[in-house]
C-alpha atoms as a PDB file:
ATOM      1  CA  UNK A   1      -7.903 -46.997 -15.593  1.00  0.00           C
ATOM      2  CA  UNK A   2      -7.085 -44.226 -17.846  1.00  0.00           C
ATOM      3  CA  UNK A   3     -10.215 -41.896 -16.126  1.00  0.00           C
ATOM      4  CA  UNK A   4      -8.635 -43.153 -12.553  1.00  0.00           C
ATOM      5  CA  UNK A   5      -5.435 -41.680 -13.598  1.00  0.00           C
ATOM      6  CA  UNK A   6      -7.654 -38.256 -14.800  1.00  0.00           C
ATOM      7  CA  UNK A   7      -9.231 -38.023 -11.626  1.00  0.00           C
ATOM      8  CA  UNK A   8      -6.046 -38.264 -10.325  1.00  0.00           C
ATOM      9  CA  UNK A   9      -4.075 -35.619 -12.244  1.00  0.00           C
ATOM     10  CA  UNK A  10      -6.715 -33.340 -11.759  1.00  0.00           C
ATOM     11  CA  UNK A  11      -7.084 -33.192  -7.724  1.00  0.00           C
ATOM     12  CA  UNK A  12      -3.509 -33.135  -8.245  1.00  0.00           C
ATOM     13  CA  UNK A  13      -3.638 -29.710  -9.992  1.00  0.00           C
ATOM     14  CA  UNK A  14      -6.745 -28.734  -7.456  1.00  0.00           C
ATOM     15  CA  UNK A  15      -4.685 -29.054  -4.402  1.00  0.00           C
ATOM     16  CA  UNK A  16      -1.368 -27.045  -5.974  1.00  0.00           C
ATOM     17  CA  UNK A  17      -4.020 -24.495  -6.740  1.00  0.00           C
ATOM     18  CA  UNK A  18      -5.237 -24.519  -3.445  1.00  0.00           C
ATOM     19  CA  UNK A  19      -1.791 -23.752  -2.053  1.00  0.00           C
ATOM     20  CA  UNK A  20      -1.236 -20.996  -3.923  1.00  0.00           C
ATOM     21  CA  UNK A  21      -4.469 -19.395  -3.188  1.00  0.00           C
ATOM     22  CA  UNK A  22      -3.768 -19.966   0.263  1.00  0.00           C
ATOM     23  CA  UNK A  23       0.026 -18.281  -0.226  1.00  0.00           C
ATOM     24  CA  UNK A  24      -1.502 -15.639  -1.737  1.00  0.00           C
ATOM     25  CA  UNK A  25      -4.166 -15.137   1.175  1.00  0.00           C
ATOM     26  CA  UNK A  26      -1.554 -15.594   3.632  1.00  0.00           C
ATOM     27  CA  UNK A  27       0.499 -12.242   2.167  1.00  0.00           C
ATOM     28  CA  UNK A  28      -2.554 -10.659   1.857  1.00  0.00           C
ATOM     29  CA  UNK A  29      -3.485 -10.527   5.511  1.00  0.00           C
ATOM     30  CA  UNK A  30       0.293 -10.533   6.891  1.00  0.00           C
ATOM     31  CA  UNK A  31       1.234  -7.528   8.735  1.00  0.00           C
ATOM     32  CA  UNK A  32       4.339  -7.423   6.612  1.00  0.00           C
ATOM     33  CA  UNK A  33       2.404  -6.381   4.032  1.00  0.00           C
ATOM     34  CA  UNK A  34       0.260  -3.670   6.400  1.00  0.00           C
ATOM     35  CA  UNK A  35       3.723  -2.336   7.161  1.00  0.00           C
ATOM     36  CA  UNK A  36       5.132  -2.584   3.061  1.00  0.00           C
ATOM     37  CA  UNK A  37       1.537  -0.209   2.647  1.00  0.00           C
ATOM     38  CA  UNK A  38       1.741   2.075   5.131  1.00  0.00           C
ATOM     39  CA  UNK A  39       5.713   2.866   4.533  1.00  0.00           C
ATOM     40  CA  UNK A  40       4.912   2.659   0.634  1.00  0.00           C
ATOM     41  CA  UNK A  41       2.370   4.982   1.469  1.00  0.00           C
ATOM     42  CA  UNK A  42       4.583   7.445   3.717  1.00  0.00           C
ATOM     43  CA  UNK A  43       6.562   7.988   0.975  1.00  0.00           C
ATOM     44  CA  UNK A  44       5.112   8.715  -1.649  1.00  0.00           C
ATOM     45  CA  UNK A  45       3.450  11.438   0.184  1.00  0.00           C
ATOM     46  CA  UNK A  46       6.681  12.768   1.065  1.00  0.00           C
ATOM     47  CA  UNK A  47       7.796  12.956  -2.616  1.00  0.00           C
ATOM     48  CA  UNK A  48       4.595  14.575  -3.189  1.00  0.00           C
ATOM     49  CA  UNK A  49       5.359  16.751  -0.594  1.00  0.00           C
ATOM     50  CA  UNK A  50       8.807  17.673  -1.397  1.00  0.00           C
ATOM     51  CA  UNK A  51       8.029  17.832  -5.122  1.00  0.00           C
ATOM     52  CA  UNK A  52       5.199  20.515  -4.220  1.00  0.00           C
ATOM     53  CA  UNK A  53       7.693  22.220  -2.194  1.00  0.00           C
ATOM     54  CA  UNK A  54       5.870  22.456   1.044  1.00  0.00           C
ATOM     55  CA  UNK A  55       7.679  23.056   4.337  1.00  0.00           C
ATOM     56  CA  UNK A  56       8.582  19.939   6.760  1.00  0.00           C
ATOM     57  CA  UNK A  57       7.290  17.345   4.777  1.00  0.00           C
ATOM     58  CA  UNK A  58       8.275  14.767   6.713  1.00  0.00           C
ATOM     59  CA  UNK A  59       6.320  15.552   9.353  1.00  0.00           C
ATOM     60  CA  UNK A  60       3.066  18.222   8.612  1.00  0.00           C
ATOM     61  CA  UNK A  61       1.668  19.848  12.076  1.00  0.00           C
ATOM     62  CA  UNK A  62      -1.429  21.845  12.573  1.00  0.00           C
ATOM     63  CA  UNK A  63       0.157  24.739  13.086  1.00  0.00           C
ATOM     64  CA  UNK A  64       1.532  24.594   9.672  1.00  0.00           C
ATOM     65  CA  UNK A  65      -1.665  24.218   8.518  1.00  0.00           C
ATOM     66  CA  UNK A  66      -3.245  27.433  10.213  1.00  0.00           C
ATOM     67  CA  UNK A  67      -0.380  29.687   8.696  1.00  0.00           C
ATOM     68  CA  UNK A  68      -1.569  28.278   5.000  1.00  0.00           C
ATOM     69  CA  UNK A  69      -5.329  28.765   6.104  1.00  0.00           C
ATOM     70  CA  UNK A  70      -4.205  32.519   7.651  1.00  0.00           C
ATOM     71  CA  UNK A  71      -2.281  33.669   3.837  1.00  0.00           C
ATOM     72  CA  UNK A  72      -4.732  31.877   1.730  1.00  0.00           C
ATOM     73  CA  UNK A  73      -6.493  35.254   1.665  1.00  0.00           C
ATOM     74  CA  UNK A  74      -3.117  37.293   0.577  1.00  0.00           C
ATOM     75  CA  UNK A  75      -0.802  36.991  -2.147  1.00  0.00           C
ATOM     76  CA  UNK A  76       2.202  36.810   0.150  1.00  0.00           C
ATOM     77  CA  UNK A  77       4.206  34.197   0.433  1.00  0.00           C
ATOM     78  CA  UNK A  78       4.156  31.378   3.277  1.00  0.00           C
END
């Protein structure tokens, strides 16, 4: 009886386990969590961005990029 009761305790703990593995799975293959990523991501580029002083940081074009690429070749500023 007492090994019944083992058995028992420990498919028990097996099957809380499972649920949190599934939880966990769950989050990591949510979209919310794409999103939390991607806008995580967003800005701490911006930061970057604004720490490193570079112009419109919130939104970087290509022709920003070809006026770096044009004075990289000068000492004057951008």
């Amino acid at each position: 009886m007492d090994e019944l009761q083992e058995l028992k305790n420990e498919i028990k703990k097996i099957k809380e386990r499972n649920k949190r593995v599934e939880a966990d799975k769950a989050w990591e293959t949510s979209l919310a969590r794409k999103i939390l990523v991607a806008v995580l991501t967003y800005i701490v580029i911006t930061l970057f961005f604004l720490a490193a002083n570079l112009t419109k940081p919130f939104i970087n074009t290509k022709q920003e990029q070809k006026i770096i690429l044009k004075h990289k070749d000068c000492d004057c500023p951008v």
